[in-house]
PDB file of N, CA and C in Angstrom:
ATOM      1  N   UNK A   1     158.032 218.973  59.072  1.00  0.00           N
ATOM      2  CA  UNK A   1     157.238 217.795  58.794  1.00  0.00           C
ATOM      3  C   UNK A   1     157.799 216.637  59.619  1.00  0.00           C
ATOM      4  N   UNK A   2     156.977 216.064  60.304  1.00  0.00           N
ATOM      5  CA  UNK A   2     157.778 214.686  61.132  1.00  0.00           C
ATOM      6  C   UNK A   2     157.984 213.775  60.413  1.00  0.00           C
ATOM      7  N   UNK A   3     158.762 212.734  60.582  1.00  0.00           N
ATOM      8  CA  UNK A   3     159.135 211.625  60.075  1.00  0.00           C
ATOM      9  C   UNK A   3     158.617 210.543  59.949  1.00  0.00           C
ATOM     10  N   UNK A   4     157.388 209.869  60.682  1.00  0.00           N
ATOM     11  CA  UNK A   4     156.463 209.350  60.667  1.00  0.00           C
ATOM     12  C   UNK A   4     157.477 207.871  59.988  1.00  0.00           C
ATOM     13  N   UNK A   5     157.900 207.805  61.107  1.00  0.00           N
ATOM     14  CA  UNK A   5     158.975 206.228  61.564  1.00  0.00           C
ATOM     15  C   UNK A   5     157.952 205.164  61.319  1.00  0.00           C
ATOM     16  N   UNK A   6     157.221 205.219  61.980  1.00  0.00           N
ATOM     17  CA  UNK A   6     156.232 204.046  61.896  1.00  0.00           C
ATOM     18  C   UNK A   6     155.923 203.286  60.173  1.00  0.00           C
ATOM     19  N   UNK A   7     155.885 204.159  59.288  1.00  0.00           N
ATOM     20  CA  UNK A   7     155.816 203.681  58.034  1.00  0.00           C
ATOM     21  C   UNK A   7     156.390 202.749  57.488  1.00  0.00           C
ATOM     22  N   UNK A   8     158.140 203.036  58.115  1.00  0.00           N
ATOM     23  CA  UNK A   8     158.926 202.134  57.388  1.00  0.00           C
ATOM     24  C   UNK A   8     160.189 201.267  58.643  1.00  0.00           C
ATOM     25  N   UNK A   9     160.620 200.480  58.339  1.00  0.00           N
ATOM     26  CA  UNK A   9     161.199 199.339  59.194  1.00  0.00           C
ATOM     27  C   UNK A   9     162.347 199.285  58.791  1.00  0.00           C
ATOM     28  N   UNK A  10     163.815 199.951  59.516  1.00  0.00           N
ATOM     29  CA  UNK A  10     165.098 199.904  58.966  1.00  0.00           C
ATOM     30  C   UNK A  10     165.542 198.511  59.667  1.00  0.00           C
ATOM     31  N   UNK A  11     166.221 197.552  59.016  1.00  0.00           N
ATOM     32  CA  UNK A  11     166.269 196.133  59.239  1.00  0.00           C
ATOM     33  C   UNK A  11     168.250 196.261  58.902  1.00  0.00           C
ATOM     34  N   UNK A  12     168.378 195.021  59.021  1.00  0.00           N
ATOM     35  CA  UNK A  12     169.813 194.559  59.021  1.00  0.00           C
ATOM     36  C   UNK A  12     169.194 193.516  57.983  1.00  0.00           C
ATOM     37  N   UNK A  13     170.468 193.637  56.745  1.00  0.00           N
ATOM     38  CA  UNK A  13     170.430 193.168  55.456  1.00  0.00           C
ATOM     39  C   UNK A  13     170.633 191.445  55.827  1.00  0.00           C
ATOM     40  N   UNK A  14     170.095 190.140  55.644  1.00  0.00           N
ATOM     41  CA  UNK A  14     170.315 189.114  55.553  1.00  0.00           C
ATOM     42  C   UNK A  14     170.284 188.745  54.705  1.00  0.00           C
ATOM     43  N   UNK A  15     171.822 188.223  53.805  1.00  0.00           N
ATOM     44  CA  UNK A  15     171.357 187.880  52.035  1.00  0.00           C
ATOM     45  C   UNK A  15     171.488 188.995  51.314  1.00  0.00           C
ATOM     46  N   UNK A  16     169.946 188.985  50.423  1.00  0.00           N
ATOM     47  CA  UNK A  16     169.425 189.657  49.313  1.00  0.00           C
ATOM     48  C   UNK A  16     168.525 190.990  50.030  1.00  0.00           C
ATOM     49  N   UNK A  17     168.855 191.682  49.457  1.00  0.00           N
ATOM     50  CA  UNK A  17     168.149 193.050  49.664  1.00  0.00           C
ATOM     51  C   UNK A  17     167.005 192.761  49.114  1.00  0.00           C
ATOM     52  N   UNK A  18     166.230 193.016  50.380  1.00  0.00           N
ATOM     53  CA  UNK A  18     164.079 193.444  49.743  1.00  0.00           C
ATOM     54  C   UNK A  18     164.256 194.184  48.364  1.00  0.00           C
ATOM     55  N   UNK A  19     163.142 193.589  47.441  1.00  0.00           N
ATOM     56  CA  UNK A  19     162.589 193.960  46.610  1.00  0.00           C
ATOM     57  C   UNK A  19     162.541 195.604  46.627  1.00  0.00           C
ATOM     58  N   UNK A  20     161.212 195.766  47.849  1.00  0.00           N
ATOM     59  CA  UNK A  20     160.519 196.739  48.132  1.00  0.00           C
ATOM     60  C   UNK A  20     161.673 197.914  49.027  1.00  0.00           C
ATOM     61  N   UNK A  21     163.047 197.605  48.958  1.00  0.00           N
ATOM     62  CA  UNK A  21     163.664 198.439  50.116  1.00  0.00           C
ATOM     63  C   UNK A  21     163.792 200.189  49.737  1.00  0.00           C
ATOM     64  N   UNK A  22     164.090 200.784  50.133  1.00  0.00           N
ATOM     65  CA  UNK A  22     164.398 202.488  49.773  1.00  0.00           C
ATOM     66  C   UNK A  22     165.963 202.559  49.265  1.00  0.00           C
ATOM     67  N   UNK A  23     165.807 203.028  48.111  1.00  0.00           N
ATOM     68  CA  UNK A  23     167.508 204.112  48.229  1.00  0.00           C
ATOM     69  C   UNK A  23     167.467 204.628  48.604  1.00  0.00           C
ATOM     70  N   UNK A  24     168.590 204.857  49.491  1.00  0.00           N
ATOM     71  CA  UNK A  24     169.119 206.224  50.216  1.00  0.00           C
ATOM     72  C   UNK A  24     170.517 206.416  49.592  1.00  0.00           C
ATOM     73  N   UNK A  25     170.597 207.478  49.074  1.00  0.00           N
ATOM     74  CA  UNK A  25     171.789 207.876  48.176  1.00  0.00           C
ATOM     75  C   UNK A  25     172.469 209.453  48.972  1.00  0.00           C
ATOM     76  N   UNK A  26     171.653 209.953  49.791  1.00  0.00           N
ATOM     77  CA  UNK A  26     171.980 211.132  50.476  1.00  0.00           C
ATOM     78  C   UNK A  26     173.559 210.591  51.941  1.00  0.00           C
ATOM     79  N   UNK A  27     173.832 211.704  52.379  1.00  0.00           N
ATOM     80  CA  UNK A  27     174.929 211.454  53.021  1.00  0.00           C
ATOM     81  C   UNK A  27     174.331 210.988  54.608  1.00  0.00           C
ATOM     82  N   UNK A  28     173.040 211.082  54.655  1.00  0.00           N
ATOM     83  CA  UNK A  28     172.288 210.778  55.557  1.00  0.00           C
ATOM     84  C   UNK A  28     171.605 209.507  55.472  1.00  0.00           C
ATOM     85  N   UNK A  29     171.826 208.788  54.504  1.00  0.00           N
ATOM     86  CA  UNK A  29     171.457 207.017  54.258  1.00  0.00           C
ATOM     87  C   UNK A  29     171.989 206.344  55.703  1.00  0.00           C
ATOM     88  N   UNK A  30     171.340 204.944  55.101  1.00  0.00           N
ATOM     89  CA  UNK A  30     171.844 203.701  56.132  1.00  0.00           C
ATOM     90  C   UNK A  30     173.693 203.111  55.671  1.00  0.00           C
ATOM     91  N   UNK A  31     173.804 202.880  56.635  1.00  0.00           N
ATOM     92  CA  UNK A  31     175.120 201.881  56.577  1.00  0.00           C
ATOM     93  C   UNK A  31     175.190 200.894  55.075  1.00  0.00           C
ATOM     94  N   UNK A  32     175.389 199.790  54.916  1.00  0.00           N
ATOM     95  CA  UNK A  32     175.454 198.994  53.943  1.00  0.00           C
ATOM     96  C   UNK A  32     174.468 197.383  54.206  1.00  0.00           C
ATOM     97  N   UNK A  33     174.889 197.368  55.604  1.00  0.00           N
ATOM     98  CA  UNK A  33     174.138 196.151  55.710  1.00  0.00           C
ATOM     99  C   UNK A  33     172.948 196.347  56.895  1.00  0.00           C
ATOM    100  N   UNK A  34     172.165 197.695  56.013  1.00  0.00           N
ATOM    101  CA  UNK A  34     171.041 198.065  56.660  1.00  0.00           C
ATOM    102  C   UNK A  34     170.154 198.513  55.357  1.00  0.00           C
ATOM    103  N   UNK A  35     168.962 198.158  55.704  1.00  0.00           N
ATOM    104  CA  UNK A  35     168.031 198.915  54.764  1.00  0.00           C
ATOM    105  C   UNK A  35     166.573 199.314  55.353  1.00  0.00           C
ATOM    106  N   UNK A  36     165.899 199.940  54.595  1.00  0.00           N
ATOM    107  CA  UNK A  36     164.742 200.883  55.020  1.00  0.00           C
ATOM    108  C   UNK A  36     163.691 200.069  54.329  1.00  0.00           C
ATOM    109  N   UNK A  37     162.501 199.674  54.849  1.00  0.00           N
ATOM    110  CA  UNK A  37     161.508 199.038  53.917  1.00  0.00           C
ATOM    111  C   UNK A  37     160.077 199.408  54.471  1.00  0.00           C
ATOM    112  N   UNK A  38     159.312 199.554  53.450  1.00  0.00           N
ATOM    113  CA  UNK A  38     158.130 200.256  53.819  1.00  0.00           C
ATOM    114  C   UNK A  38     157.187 199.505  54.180  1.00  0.00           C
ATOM    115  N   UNK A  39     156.170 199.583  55.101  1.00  0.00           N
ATOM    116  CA  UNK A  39     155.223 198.628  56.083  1.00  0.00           C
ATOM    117  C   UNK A  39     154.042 198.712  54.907  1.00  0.00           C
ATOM    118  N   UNK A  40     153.381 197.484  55.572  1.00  0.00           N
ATOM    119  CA  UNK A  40     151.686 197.707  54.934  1.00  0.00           C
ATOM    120  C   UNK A  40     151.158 198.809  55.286  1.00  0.00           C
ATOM    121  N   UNK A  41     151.149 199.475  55.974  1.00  0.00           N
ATOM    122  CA  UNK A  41     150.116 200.614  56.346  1.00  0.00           C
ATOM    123  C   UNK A  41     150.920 201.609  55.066  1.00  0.00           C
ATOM    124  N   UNK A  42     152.222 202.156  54.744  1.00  0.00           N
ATOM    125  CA  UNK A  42     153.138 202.788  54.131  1.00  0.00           C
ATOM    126  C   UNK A  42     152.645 202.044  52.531  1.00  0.00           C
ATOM    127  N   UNK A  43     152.592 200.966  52.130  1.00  0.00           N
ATOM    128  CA  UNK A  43     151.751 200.784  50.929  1.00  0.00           C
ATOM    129  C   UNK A  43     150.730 201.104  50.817  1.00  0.00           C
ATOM    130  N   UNK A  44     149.865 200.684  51.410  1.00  0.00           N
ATOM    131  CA  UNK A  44     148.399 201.594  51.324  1.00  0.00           C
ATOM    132  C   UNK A  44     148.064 202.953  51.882  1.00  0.00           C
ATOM    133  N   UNK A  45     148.941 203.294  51.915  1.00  0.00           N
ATOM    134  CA  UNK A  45     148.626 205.250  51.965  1.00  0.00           C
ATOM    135  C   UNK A  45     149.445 205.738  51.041  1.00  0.00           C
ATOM    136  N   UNK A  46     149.880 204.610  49.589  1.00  0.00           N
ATOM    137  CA  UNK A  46     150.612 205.154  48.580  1.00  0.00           C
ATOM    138  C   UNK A  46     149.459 205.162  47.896  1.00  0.00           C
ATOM    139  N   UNK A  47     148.987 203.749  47.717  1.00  0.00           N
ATOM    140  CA  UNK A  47     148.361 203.275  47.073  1.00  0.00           C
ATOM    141  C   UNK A  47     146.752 203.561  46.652  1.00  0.00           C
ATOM    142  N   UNK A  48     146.508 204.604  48.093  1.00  0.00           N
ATOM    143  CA  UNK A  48     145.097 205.190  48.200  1.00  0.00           C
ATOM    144  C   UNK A  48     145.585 207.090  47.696  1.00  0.00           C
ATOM    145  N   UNK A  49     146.885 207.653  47.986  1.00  0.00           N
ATOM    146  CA  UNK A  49     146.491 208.324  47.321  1.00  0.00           C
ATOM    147  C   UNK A  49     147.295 208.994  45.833  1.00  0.00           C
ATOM    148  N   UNK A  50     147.880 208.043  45.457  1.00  0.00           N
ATOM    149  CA  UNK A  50     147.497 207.570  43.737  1.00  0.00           C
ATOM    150  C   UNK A  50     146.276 207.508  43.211  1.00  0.00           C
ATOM    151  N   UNK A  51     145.370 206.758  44.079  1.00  0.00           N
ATOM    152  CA  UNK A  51     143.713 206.580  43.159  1.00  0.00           C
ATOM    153  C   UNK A  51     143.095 207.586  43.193  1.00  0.00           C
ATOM    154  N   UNK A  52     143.741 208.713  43.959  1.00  0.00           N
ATOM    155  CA  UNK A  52     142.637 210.087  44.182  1.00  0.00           C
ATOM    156  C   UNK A  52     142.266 210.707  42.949  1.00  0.00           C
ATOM    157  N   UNK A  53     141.540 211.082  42.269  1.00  0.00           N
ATOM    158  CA  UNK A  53     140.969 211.643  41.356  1.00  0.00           C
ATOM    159  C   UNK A  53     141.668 213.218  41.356  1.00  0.00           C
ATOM    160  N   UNK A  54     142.582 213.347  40.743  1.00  0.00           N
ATOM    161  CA  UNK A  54     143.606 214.430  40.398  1.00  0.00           C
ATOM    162  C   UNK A  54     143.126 215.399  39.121  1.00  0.00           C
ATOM    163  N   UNK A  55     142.590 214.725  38.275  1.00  0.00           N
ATOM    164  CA  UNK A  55     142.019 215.434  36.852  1.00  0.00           C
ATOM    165  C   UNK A  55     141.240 216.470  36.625  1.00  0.00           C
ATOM    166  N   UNK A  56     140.980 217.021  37.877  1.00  0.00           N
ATOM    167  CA  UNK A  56     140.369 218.925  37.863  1.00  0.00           C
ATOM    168  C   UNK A  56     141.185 219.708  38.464  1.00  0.00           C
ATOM    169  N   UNK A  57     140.979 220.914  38.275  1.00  0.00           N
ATOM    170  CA  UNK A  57     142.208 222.036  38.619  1.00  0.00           C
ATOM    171  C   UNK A  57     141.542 222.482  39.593  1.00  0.00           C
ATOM    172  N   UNK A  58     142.294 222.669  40.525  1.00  0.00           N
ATOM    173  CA  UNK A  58     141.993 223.057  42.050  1.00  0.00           C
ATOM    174  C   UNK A  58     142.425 224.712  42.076  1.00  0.00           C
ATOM    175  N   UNK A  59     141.416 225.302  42.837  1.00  0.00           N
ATOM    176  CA  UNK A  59     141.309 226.706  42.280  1.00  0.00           C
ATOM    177  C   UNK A  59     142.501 227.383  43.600  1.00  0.00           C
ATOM    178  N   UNK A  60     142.808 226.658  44.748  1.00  0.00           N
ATOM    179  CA  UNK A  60     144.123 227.220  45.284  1.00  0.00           C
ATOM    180  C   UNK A  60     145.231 227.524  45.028  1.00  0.00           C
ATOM    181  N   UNK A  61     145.808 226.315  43.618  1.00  0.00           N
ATOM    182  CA  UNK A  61     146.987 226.720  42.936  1.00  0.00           C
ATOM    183  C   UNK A  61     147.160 227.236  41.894  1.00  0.00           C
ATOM    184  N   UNK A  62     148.245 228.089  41.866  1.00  0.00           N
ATOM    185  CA  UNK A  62     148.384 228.928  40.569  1.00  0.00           C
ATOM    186  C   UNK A  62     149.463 228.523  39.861  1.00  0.00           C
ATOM    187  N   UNK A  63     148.927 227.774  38.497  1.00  0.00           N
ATOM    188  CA  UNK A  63     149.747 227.216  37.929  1.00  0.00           C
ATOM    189  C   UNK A  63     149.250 227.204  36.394  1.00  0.00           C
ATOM    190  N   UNK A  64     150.879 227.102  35.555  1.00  0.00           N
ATOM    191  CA  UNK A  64     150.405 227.527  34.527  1.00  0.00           C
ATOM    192  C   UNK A  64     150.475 226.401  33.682  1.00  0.00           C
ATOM    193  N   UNK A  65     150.480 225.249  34.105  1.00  0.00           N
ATOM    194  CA  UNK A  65     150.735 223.872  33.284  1.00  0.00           C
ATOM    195  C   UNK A  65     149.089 223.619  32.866  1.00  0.00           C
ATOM    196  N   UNK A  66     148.938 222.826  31.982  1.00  0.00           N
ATOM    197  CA  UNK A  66     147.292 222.797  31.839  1.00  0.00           C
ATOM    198  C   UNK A  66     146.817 221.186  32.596  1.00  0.00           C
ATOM    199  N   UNK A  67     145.494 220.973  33.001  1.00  0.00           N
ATOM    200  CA  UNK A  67     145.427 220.546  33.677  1.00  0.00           C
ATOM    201  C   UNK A  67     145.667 218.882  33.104  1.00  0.00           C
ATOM    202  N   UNK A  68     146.081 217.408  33.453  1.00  0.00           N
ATOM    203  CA  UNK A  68     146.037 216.354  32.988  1.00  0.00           C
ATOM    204  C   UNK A  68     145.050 215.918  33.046  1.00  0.00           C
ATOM    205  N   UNK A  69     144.734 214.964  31.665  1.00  0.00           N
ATOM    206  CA  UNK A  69     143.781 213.972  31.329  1.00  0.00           C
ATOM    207  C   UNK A  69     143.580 213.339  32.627  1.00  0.00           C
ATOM    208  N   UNK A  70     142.210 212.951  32.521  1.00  0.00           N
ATOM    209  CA  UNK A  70     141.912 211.740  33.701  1.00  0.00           C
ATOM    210  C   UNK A  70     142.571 209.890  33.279  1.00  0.00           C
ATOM    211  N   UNK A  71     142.606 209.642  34.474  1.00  0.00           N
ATOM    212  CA  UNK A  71     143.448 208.143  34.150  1.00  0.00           C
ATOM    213  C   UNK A  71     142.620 207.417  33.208  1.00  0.00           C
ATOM    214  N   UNK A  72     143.243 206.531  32.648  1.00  0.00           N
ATOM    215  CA  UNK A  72     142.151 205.552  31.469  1.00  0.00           C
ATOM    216  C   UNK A  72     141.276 204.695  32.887  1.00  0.00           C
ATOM    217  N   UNK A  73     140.251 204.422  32.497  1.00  0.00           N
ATOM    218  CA  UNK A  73     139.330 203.731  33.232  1.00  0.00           C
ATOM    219  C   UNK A  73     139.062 204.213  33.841  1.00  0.00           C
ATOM    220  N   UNK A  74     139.135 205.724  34.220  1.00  0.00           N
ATOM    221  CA  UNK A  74     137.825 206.629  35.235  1.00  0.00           C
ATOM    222  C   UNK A  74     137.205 207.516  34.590  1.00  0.00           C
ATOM    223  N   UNK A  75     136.074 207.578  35.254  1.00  0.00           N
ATOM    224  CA  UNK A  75     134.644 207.549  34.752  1.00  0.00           C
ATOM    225  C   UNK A  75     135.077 209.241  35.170  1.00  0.00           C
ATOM    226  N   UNK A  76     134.682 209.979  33.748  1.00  0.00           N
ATOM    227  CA  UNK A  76     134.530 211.318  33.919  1.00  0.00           C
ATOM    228  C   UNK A  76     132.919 212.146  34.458  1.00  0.00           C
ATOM    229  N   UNK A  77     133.213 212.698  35.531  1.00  0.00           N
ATOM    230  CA  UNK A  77     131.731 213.632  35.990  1.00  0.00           C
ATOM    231  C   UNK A  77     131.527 214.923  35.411  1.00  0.00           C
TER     232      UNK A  77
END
């Protein structure tokens, strides 16, 4: 799977660490006075697919969990 760099913006810490920054807790993290922070384009390709309509069972996977309720406020078909 590529890494798809473009998402996120490793910066040099000034101050206070972003809100929005990444842990990296692996031995492969940033330094200390570096951090990883995710772009607008990297929010909204979270954010679009969270809203995907997940609440039917997709007949490719075989799984034995039962399927989840739909989110409150979507409209069941």
């Amino acid at each position: 799977m590529p890494s798809y760099r473009f998402l996120y913006e490793k910066r040099k810490v000034s101050g206070e660490r972003a809100a929005d920054a990444v842990n990296l807790t692996s031995s492969t993290g940033t330094a200390d006075d570096f951090e990883i922070v995710p772009s607008y384009e990297a929010k909204c390709l979270v954010a679009y697919l969270m809203s995907l309509d997940q609440s039917h069972a997709l007949n490719e996977v075989k799984s034995s969990s039962p399927v989840s309720p739909p989110a409150p406020g979507k409209a069941v078909k």
